[in-house]
PDB file of N, CA and C in Angstrom:
ATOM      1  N   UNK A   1      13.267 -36.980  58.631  1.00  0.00           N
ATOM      2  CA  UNK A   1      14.650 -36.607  58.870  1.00  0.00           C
ATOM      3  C   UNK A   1      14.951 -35.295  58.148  1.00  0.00           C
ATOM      4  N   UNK A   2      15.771 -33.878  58.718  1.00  0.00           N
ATOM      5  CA  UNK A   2      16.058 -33.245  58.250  1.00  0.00           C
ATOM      6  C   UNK A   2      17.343 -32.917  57.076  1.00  0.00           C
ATOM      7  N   UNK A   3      17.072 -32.522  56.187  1.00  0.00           N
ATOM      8  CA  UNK A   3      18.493 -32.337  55.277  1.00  0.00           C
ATOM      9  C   UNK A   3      18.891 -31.324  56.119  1.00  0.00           C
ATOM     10  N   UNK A   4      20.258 -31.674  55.550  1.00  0.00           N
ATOM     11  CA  UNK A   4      21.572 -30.722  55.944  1.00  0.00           C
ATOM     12  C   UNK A   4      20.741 -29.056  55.592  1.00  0.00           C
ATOM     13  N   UNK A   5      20.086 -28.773  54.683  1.00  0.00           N
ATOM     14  CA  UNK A   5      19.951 -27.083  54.426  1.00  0.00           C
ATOM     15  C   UNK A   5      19.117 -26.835  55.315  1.00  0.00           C
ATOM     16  N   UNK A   6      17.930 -27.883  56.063  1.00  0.00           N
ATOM     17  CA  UNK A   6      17.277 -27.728  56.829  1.00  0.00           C
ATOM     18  C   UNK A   6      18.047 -27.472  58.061  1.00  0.00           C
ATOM     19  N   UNK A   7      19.261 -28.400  58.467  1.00  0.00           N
ATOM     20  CA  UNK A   7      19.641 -28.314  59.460  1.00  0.00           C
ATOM     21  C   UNK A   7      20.310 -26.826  59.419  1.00  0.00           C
ATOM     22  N   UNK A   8      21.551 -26.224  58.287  1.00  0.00           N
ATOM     23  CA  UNK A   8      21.867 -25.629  58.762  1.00  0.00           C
ATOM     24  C   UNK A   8      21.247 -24.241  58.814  1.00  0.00           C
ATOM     25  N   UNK A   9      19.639 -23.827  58.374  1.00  0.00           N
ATOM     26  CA  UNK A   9      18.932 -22.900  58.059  1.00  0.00           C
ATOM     27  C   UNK A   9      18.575 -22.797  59.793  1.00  0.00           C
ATOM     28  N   UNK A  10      18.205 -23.873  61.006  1.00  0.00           N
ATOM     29  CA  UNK A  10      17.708 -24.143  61.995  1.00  0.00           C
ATOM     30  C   UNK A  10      19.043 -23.458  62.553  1.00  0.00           C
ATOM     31  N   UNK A  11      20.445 -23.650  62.285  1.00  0.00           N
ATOM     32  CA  UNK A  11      21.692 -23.701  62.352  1.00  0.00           C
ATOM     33  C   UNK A  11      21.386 -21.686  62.774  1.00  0.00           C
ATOM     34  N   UNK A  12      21.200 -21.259  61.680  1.00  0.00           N
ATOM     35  CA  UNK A  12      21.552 -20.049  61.613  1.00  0.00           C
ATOM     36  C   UNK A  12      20.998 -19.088  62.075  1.00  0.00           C
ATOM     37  N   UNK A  13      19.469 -19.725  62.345  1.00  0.00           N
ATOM     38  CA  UNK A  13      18.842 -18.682  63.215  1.00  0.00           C
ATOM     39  C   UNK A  13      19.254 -19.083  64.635  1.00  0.00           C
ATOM     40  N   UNK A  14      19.751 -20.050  65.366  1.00  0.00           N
ATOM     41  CA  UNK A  14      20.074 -20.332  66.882  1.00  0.00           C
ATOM     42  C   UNK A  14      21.323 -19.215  66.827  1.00  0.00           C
ATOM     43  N   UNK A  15      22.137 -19.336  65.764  1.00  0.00           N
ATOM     44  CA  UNK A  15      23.145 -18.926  65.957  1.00  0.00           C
ATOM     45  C   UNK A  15      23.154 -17.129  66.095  1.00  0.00           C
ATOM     46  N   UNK A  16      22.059 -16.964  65.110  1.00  0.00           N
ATOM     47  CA  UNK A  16      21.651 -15.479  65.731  1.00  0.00           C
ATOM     48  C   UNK A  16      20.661 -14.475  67.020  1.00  0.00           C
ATOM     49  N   UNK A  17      20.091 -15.819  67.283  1.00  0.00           N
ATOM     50  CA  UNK A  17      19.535 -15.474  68.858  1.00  0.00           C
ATOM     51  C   UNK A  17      20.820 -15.704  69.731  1.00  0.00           C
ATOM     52  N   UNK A  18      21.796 -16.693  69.404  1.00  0.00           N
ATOM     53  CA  UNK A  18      22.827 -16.875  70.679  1.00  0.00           C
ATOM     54  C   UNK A  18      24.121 -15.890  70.432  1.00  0.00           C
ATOM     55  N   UNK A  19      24.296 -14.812  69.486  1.00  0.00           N
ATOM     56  CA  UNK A  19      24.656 -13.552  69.253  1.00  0.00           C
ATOM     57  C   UNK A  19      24.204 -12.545  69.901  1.00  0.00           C
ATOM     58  N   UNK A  20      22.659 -12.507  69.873  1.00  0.00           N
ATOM     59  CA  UNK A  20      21.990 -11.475  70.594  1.00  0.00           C
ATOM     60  C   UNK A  20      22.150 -11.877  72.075  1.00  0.00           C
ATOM     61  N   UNK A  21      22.386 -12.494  72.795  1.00  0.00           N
ATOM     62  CA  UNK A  21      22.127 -12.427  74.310  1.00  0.00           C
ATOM     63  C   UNK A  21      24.059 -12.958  74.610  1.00  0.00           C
ATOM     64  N   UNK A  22      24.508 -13.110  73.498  1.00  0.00           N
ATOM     65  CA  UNK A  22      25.851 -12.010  74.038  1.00  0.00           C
ATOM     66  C   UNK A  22      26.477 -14.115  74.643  1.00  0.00           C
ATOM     67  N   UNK A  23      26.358 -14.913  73.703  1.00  0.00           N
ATOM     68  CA  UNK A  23      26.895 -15.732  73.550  1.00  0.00           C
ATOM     69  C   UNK A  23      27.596 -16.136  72.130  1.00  0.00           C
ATOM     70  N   UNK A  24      28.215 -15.606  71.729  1.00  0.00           N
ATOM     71  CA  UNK A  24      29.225 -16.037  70.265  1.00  0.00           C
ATOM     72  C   UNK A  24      30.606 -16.151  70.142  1.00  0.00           C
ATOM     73  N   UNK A  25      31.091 -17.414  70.868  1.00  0.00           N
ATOM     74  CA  UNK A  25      31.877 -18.202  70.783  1.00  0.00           C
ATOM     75  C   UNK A  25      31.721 -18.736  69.003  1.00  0.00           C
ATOM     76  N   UNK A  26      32.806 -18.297  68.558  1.00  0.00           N
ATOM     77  CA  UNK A  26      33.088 -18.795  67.019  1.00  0.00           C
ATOM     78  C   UNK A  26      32.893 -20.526  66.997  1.00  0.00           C
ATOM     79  N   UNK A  27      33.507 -20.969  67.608  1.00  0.00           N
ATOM     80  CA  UNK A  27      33.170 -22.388  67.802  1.00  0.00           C
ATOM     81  C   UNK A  27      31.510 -22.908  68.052  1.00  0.00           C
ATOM     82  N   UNK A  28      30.673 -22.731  68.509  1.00  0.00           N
ATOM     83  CA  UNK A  28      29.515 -22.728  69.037  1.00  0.00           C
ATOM     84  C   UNK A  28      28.898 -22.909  67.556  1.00  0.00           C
ATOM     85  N   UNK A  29      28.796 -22.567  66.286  1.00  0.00           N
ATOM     86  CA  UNK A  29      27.971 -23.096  65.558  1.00  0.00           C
ATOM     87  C   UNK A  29      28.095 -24.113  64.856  1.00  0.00           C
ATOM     88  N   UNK A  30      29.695 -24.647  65.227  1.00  0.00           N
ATOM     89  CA  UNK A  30      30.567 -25.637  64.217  1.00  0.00           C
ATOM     90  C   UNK A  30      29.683 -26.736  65.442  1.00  0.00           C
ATOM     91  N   UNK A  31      29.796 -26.964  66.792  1.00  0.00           N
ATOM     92  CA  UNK A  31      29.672 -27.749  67.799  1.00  0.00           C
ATOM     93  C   UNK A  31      27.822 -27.992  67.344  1.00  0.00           C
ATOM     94  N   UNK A  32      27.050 -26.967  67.596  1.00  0.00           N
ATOM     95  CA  UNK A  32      25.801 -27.244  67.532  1.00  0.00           C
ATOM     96  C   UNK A  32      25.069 -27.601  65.835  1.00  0.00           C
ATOM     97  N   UNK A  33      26.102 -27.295  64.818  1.00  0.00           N
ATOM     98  CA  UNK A  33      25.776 -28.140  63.748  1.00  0.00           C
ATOM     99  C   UNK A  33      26.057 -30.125  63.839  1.00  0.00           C
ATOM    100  N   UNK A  34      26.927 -30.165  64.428  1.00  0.00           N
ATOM    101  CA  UNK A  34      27.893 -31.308  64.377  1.00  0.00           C
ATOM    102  C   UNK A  34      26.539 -32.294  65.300  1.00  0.00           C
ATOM    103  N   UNK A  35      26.010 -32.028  66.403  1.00  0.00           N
ATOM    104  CA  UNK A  35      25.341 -32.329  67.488  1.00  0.00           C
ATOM    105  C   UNK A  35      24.049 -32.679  67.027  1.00  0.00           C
ATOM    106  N   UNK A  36      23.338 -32.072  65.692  1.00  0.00           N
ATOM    107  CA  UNK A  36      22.107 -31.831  65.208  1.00  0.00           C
ATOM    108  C   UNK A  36      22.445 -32.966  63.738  1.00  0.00           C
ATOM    109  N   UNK A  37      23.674 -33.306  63.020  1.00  0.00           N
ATOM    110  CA  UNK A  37      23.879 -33.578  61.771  1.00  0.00           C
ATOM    111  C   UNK A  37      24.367 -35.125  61.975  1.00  0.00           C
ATOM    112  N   UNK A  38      25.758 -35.013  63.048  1.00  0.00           N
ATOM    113  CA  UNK A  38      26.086 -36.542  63.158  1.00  0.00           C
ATOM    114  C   UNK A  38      25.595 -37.313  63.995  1.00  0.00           C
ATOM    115  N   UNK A  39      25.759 -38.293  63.432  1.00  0.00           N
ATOM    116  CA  UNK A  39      25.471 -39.436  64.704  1.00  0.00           C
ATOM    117  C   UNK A  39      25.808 -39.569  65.698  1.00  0.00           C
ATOM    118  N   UNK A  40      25.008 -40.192  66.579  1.00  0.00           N
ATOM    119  CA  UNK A  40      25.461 -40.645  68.250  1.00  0.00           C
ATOM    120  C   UNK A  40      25.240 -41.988  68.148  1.00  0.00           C
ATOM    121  N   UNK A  41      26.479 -42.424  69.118  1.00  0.00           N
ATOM    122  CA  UNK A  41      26.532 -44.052  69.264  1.00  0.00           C
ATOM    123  C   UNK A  41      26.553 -44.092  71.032  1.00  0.00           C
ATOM    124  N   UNK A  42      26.069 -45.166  71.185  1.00  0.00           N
ATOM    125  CA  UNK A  42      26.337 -44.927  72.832  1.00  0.00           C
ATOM    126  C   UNK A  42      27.855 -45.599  73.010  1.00  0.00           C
ATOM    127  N   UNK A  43      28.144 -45.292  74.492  1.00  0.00           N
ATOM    128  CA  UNK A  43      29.546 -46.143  74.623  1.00  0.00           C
ATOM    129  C   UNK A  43      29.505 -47.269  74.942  1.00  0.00           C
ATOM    130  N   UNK A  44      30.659 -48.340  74.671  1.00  0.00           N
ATOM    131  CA  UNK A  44      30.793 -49.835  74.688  1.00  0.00           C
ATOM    132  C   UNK A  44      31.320 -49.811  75.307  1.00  0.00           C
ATOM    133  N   UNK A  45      31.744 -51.279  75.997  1.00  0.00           N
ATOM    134  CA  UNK A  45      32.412 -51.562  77.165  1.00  0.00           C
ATOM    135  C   UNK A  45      33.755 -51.531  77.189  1.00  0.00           C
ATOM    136  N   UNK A  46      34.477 -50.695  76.486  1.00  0.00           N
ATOM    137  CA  UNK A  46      35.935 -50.570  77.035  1.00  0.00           C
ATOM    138  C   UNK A  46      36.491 -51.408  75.584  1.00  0.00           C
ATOM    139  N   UNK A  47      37.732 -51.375  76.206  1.00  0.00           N
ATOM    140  CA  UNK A  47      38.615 -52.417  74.679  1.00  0.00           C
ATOM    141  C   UNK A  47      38.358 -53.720  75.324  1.00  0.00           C
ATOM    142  N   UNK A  48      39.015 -54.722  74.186  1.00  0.00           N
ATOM    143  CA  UNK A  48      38.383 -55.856  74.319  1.00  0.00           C
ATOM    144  C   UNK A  48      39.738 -56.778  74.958  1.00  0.00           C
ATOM    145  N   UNK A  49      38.441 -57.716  75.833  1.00  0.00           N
ATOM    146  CA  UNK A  49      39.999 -58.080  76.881  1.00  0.00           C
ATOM    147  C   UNK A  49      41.255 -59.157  75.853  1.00  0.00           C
ATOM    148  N   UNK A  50      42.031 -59.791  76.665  1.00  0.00           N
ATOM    149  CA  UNK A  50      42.991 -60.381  76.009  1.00  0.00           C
ATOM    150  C   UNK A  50      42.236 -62.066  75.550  1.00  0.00           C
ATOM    151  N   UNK A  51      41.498 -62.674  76.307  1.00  0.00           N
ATOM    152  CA  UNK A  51      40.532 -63.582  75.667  1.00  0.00           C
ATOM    153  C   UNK A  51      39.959 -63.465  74.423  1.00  0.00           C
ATOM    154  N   UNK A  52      38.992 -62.483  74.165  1.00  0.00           N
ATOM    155  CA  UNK A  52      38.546 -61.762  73.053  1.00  0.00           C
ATOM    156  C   UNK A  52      39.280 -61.431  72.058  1.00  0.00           C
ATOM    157  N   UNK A  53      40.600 -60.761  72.455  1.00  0.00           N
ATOM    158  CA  UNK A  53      41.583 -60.955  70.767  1.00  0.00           C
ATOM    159  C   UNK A  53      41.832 -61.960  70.467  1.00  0.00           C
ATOM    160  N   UNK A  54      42.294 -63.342  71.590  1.00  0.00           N
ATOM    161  CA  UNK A  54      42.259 -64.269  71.464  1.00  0.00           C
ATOM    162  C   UNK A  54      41.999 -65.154  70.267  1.00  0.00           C
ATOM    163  N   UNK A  55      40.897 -64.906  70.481  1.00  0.00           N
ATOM    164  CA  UNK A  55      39.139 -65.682  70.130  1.00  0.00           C
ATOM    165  C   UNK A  55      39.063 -64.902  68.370  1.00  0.00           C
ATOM    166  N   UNK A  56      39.936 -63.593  68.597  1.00  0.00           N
ATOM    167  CA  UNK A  56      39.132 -63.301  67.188  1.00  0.00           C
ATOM    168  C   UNK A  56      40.384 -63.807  66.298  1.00  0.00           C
ATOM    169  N   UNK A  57      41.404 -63.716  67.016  1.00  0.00           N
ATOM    170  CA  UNK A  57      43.085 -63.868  66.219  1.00  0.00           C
ATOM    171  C   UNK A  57      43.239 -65.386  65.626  1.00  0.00           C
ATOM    172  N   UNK A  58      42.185 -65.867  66.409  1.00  0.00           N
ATOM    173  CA  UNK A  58      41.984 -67.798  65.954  1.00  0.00           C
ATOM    174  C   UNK A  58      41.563 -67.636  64.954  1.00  0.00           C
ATOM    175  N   UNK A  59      40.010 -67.149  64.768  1.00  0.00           N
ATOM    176  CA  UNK A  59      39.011 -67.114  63.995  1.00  0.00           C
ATOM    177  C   UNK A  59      39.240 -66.355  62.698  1.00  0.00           C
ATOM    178  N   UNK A  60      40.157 -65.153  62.692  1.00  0.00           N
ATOM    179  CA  UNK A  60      41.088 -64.337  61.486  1.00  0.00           C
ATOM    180  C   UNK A  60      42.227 -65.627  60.471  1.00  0.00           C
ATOM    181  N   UNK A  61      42.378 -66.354  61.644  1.00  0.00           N
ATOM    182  CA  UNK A  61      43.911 -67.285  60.292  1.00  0.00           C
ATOM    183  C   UNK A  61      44.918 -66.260  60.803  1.00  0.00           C
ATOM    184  N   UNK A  62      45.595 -67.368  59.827  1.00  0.00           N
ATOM    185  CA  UNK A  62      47.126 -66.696  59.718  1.00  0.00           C
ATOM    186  C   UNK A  62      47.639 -65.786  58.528  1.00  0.00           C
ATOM    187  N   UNK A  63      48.250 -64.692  58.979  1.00  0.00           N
ATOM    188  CA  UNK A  63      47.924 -63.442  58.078  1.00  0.00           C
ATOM    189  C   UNK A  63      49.115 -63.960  56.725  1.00  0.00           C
ATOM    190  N   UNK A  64      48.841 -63.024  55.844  1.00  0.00           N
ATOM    191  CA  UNK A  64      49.984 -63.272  54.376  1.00  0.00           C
ATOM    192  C   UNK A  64      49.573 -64.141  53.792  1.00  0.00           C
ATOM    193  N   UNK A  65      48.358 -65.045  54.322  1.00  0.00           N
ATOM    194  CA  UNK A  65      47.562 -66.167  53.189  1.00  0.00           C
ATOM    195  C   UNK A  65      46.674 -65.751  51.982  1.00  0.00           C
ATOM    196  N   UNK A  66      46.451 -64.566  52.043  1.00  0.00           N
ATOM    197  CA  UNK A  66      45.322 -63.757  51.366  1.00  0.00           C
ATOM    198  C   UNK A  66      46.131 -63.631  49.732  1.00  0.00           C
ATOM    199  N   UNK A  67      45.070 -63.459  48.807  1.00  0.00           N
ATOM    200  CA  UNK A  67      45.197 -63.114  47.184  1.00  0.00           C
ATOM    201  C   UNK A  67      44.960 -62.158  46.887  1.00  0.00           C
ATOM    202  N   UNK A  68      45.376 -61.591  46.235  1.00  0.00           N
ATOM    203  CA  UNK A  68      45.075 -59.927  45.907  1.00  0.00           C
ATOM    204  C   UNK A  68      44.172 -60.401  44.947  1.00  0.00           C
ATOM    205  N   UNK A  69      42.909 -60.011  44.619  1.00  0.00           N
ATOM    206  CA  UNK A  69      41.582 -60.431  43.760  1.00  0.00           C
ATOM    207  C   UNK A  69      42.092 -59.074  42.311  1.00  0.00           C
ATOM    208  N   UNK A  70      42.129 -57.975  42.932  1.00  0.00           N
ATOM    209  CA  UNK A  70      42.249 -56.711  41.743  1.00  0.00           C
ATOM    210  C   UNK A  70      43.333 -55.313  42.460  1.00  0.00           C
ATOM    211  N   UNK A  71      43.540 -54.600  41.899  1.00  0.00           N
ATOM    212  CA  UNK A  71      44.305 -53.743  42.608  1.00  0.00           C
ATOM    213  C   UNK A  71      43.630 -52.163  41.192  1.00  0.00           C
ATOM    214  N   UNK A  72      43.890 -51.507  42.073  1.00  0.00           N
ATOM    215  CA  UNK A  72      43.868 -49.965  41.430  1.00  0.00           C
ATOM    216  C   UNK A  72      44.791 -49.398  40.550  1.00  0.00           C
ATOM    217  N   UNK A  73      46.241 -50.197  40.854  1.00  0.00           N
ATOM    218  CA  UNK A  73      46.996 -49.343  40.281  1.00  0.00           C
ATOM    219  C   UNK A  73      47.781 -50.308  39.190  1.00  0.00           C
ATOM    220  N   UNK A  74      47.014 -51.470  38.590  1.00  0.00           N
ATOM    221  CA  UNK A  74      47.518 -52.277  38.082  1.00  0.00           C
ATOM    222  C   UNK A  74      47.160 -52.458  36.705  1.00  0.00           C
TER     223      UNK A  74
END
């Protein structure tokens, strides 16, 4: 797997061949870093139908039952 300096060193020379042939869109190196660095997920099937919240809204309880264990600002 490449580090980020790797990536964006790969980054900087595309970005100066795609200068020379008269493509430099300012955006274009932010897009082709992003494409090379983050992840891809494929797409899922849509939102989840009204059964399925259903099913999870059972399985969640009933909300305001919960204990605060610790807090940050306490």
């Amino acid at each position: 797997m490449k580090t980020i300096n790797q990536s964006i060193s790969a980054l900087n020379s595309q970005v100066a061949r795609s200068s020379a042939t008269g493509l430099s869109d300012e955006r274009k190196p932010v897009r082709m870093l992003s494409d090379k660095v983050l992840p891809t997920y494929q797409a899922d099937n849509g939102p989840l139908t009204a059964r399925q919240m259903a099913t999870i809204r059972k399985a969640a309880g009933a909300a305001g039952n919960g204990k605060v264990l610790s807090s940050l600002f306490d």
